[in-house]
C-alpha atoms as a PDB file:
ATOM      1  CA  UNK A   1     -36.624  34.267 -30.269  1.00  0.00           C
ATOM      2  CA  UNK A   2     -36.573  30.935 -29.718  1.00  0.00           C
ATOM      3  CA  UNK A   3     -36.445  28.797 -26.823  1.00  0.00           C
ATOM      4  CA  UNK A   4     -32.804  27.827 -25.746  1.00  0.00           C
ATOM      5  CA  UNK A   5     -31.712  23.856 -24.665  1.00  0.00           C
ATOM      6  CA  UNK A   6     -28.249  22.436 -23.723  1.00  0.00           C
ATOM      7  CA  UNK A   7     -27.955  18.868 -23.424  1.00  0.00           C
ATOM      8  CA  UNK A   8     -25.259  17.219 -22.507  1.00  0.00           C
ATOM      9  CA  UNK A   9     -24.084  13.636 -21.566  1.00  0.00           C
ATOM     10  CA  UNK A  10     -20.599  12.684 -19.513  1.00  0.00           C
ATOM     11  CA  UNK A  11     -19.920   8.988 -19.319  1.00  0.00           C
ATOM     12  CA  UNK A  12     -18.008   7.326 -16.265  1.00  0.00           C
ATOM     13  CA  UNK A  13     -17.882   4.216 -15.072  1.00  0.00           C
ATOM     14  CA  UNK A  14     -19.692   4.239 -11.279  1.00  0.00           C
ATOM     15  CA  UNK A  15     -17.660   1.298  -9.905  1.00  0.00           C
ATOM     16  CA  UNK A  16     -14.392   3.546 -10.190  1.00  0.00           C
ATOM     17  CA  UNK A  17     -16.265   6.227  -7.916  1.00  0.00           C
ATOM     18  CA  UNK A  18     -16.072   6.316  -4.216  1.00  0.00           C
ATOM     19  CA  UNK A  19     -18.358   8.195  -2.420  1.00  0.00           C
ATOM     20  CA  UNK A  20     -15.826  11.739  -2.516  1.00  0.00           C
ATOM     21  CA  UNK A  21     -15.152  11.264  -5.987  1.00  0.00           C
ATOM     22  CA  UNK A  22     -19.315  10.727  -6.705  1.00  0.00           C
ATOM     23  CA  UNK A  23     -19.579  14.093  -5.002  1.00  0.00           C
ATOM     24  CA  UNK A  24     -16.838  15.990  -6.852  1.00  0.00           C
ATOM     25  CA  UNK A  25     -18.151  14.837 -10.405  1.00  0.00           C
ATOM     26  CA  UNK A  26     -21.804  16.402  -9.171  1.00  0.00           C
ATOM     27  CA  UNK A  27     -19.937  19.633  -8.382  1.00  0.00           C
ATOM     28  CA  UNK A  28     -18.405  19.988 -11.550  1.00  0.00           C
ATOM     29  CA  UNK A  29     -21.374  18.605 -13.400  1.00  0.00           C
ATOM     30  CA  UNK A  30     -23.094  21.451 -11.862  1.00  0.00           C
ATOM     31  CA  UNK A  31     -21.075  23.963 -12.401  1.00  0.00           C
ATOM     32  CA  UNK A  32     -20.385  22.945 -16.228  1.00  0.00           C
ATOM     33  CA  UNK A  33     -24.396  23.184 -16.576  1.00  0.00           C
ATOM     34  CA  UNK A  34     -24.412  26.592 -15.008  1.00  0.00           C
ATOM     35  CA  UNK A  35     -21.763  28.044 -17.107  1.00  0.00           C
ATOM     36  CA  UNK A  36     -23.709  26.302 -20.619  1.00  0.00           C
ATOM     37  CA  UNK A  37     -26.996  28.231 -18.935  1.00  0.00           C
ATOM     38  CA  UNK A  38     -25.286  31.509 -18.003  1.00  0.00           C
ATOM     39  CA  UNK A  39     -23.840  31.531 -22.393  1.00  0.00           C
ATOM     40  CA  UNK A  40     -27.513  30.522 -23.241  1.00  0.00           C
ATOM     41  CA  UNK A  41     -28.932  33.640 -21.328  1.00  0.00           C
ATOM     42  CA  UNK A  42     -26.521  36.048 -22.697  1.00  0.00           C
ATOM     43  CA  UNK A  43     -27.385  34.354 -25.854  1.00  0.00           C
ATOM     44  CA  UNK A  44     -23.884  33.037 -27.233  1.00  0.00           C
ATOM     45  CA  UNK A  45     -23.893  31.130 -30.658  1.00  0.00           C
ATOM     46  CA  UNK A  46     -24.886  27.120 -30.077  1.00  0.00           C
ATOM     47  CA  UNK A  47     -21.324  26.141 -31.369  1.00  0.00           C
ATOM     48  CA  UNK A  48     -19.574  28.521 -28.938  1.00  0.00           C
ATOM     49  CA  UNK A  49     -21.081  26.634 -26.005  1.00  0.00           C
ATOM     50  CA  UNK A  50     -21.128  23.276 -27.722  1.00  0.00           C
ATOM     51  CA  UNK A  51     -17.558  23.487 -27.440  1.00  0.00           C
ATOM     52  CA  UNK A  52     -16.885  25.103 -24.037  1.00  0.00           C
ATOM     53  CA  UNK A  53     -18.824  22.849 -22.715  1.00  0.00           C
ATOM     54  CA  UNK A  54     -16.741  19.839 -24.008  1.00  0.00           C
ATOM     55  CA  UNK A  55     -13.709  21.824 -22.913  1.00  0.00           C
ATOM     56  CA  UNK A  56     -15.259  22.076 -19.719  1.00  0.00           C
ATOM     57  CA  UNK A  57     -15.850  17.811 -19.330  1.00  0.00           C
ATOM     58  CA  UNK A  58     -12.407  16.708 -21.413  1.00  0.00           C
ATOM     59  CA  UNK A  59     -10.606  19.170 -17.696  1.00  0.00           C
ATOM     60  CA  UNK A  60     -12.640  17.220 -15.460  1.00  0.00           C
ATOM     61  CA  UNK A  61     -10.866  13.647 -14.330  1.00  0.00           C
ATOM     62  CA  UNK A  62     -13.765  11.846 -14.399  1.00  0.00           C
ATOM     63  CA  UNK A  63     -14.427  10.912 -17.917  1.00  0.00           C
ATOM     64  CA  UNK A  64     -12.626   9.519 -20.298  1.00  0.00           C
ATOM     65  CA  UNK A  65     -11.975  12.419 -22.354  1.00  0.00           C
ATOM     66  CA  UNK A  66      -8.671  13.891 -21.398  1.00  0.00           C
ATOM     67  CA  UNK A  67      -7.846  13.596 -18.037  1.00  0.00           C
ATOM     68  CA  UNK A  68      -8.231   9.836 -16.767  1.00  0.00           C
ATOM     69  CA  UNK A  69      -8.106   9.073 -20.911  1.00  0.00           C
ATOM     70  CA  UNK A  70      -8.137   5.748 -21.651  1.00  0.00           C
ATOM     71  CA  UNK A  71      -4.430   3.806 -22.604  1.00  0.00           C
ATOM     72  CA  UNK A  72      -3.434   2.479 -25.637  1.00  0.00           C
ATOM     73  CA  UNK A  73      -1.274  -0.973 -26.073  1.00  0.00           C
ATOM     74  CA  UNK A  74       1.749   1.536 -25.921  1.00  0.00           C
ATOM     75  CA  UNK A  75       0.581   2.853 -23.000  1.00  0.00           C
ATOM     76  CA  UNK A  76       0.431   6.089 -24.179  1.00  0.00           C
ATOM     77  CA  UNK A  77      -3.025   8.409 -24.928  1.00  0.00           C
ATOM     78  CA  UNK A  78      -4.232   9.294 -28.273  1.00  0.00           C
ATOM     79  CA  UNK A  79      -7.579  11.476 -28.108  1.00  0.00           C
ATOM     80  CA  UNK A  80     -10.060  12.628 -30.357  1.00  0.00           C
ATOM     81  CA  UNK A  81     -12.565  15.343 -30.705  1.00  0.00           C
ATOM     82  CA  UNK A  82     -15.463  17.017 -33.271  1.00  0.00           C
ATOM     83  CA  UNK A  83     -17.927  20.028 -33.617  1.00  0.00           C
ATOM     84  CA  UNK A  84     -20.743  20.562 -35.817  1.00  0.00           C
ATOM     85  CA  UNK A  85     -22.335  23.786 -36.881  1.00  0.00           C
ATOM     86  CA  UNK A  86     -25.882  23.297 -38.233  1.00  0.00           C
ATOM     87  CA  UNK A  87     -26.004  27.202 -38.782  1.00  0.00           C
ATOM     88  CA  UNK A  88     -23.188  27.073 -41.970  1.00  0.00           C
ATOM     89  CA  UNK A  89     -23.265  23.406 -41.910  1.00  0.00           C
ATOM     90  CA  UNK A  90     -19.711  22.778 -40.721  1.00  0.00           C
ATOM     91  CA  UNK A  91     -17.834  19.994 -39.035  1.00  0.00           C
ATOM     92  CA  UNK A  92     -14.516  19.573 -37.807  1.00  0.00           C
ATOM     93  CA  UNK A  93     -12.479  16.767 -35.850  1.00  0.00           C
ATOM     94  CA  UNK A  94      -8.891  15.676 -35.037  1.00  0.00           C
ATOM     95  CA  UNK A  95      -7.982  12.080 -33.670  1.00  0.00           C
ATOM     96  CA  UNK A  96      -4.955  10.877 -32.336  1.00  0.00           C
ATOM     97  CA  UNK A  97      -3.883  13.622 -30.891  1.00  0.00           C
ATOM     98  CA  UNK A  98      -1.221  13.241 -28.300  1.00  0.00           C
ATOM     99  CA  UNK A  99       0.320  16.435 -27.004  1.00  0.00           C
ATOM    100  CA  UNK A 100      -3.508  19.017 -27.150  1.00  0.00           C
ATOM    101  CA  UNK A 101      -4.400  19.695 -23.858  1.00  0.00           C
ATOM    102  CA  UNK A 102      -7.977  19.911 -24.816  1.00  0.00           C
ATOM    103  CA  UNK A 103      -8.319  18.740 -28.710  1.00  0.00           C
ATOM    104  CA  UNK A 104     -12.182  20.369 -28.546  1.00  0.00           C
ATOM    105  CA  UNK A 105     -10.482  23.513 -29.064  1.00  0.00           C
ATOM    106  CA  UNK A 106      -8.452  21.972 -31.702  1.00  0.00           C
ATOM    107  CA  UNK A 107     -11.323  20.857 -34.045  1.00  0.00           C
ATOM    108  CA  UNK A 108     -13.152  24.058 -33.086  1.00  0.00           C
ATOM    109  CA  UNK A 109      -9.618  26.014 -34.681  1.00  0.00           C
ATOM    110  CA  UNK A 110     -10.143  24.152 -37.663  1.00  0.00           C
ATOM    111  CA  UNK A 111     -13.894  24.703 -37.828  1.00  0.00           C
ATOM    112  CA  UNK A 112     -13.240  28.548 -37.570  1.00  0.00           C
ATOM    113  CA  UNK A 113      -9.913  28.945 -39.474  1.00  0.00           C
ATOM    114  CA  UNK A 114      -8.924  26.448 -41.794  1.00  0.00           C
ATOM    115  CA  UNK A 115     -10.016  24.172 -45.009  1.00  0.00           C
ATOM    116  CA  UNK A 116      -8.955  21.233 -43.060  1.00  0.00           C
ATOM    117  CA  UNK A 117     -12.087  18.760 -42.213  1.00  0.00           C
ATOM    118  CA  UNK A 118      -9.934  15.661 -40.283  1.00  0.00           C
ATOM    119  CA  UNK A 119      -6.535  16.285 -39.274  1.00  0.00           C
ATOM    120  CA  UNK A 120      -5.081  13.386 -37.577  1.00  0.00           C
ATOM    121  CA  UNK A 121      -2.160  12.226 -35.326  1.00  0.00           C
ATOM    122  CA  UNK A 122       1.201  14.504 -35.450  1.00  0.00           C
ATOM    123  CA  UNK A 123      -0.657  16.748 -37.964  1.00  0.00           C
ATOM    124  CA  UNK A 124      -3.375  17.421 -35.355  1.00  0.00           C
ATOM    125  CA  UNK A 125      -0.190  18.285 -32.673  1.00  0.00           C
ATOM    126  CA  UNK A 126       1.440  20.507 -35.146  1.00  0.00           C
ATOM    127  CA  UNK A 127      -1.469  22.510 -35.915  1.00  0.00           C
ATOM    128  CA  UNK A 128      -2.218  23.295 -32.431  1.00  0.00           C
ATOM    129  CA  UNK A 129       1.471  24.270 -31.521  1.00  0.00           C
ATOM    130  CA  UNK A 130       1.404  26.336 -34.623  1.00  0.00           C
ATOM    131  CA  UNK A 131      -1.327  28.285 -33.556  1.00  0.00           C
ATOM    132  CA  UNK A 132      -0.554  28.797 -29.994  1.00  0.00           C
ATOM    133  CA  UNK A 133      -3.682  26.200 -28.414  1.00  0.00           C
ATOM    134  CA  UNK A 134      -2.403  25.045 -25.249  1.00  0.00           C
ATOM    135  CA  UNK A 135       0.026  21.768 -25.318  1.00  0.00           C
ATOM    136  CA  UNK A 136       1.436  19.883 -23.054  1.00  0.00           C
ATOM    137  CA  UNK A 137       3.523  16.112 -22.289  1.00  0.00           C
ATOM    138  CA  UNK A 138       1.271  13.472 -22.773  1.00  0.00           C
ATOM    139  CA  UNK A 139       1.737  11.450 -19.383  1.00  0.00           C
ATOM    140  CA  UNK A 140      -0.416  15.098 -18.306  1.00  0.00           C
ATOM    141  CA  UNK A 141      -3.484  12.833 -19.175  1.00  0.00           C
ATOM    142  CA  UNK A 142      -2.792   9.754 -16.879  1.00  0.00           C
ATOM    143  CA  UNK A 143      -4.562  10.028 -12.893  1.00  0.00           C
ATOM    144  CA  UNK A 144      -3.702   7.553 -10.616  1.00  0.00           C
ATOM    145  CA  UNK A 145      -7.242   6.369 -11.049  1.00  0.00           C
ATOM    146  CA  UNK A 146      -6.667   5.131 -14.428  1.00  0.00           C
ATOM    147  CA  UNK A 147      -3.033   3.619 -13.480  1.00  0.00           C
ATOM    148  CA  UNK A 148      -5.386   1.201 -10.963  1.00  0.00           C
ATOM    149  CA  UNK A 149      -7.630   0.156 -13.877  1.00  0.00           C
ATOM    150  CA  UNK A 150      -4.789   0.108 -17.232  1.00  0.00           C
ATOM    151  CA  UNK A 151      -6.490  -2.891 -18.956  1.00  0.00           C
ATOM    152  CA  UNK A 152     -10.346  -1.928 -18.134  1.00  0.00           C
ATOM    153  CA  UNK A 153     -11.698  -1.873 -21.373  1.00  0.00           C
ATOM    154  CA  UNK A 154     -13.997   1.564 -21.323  1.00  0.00           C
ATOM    155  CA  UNK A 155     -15.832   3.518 -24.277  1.00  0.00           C
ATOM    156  CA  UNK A 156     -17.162   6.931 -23.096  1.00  0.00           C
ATOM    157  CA  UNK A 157     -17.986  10.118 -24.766  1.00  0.00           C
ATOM    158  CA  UNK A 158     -18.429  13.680 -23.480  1.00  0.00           C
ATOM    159  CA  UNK A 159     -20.293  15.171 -25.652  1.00  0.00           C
ATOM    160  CA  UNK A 160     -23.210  18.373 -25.821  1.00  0.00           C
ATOM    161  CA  UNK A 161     -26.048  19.817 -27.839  1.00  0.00           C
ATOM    162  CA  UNK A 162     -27.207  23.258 -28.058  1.00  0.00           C
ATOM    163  CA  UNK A 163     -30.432  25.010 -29.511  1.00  0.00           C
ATOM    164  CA  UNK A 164     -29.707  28.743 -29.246  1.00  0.00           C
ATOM    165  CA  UNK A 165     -31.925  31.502 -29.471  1.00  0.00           C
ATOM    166  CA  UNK A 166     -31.561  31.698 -32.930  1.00  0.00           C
ATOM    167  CA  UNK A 167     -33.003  28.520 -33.438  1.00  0.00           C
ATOM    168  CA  UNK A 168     -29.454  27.156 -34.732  1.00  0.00           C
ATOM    169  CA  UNK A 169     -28.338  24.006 -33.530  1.00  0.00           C
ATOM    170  CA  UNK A 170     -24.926  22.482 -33.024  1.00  0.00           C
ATOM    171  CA  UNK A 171     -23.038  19.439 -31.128  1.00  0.00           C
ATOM    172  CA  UNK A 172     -19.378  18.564 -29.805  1.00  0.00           C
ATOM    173  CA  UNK A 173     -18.029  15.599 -28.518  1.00  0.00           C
ATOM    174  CA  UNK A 174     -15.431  13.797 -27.251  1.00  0.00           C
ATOM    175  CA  UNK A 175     -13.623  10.633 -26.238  1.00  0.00           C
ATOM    176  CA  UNK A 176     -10.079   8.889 -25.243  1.00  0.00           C
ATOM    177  CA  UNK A 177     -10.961   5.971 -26.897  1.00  0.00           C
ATOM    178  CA  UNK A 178     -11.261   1.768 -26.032  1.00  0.00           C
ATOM    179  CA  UNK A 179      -8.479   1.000 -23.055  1.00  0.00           C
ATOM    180  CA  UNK A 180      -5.794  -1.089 -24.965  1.00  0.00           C
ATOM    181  CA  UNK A 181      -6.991   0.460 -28.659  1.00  0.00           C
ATOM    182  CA  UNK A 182      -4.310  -0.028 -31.520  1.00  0.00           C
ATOM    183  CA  UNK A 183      -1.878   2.982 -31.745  1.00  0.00           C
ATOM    184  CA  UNK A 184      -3.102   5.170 -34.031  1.00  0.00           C
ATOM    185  CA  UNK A 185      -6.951   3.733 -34.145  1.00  0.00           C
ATOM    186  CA  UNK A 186      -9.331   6.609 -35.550  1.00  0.00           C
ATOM    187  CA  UNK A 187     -12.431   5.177 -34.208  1.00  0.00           C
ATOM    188  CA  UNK A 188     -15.816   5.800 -35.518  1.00  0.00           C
ATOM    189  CA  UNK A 189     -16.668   8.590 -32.874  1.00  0.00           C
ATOM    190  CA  UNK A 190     -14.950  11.926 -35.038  1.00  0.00           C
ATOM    191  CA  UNK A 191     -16.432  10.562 -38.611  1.00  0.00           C
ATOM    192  CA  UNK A 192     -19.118  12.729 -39.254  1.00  0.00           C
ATOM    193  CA  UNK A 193     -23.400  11.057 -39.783  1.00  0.00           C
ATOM    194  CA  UNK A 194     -21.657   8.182 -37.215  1.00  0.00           C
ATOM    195  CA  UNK A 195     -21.054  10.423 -34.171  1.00  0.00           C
ATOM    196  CA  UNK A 196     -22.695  14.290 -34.566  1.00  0.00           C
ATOM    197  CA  UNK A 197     -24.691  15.533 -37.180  1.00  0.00           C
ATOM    198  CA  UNK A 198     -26.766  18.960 -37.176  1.00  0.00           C
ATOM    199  CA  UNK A 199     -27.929  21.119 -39.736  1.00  0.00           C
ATOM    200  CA  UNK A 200     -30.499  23.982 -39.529  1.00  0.00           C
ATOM    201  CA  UNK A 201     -33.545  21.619 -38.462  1.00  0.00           C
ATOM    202  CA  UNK A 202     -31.977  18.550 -36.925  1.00  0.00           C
ATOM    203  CA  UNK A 203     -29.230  17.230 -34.227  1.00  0.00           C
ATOM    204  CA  UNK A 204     -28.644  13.686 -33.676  1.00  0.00           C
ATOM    205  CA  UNK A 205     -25.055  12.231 -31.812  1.00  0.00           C
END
């Protein structure tokens, strides 16, 4: 058996953060690193924690990710999300999605169940609703955080790495986009050697 890592990395921007919202991200950092530990120890498969551990970040309001997602110029929010497998060398994304609660699952549903590789925009929605993931109205993304900061152009990623104890490696990630992006912009964060790649002896995002 080998030994077991979980990186991960969770982007915000510090001068949005007063002093109760600084403490609030540490609690659910914490507790997002003690559930990746806790699937590590009961040794779950490095994609299977790769992926709830985006889920995990994307329902936390301090990233842009899903909740608090950066706008578009519509003023709407069109997110994006991938997983690799380095154990059957597998990747998955969807971008533009608009109406996936949390699109990790999303990409992870394709990964698992279908031939699809990139499914983008309405596609992405219909996919989800077809196969019961959780969806929900758009404005669900918006905080009243973002609303003070609309045209605050922001690029961060959620993302995470796993080694598990079967010496398999994979990575998720996941982002909302630029503030004030062109509708419909697939960015090069879900394109596959530019954001995540893993295979059976390397990671690198």
């Amino acid at each position: 058996m080998s030994e077991s890592v979980l990186l991960l990395h969770a982007d915000c921007i510090n001068r949005w953060l007063s002093k109760e919202r600084q403490q609030a991200m540490k609690i659910a950092l914490r507790a997002v690193i003690d559930r990746g530990t806790t699937m590590l120890t009961n040794e779950i498969a490095a994609v299977d924690i790769v992926v709830k551990i985006v889920q995990m970040l994307k329902n936390c309001e301090f990233f842009n990710a899903s909740k608090e997602a950066a706008l578009t110029m519509k003023k709407n929010h069109e997110l994006k999300a991938d997983v690799v497998d380095g154990a059957f060398d597998k990747y998955d994304a969807v971008a533009v999605a608009r109406t996936i609660k949390n699109s990790i699952r999303a990409a992870f549903h394709l990964l698992a169940h279908e031939p699809h590789k990139l499914l983008v925009g309405s596609a992405a929605d219909e996919i989800a609703l077809q196969n019961e993931l959780n969806t929900i109205a758009n404005d669900y993304f918006i905080t009243p955080e973002r609303r003070r900061h609309l045209n605050e152009c922001d690029l961060r990623i959620v993302g995470a790495i796993v080694l598990d104890h079967q010496s398999f490696l994979a990575a998720a990630g996941s982002t909302g986009g630029t503030a004030r992006k062109s509708r419909e912009r697939v960015g090069d964060t879900i394109i596959i050697d530019v954001d995540l790649f893993a295979n059976f002896d390397i990671v690198v995002v």
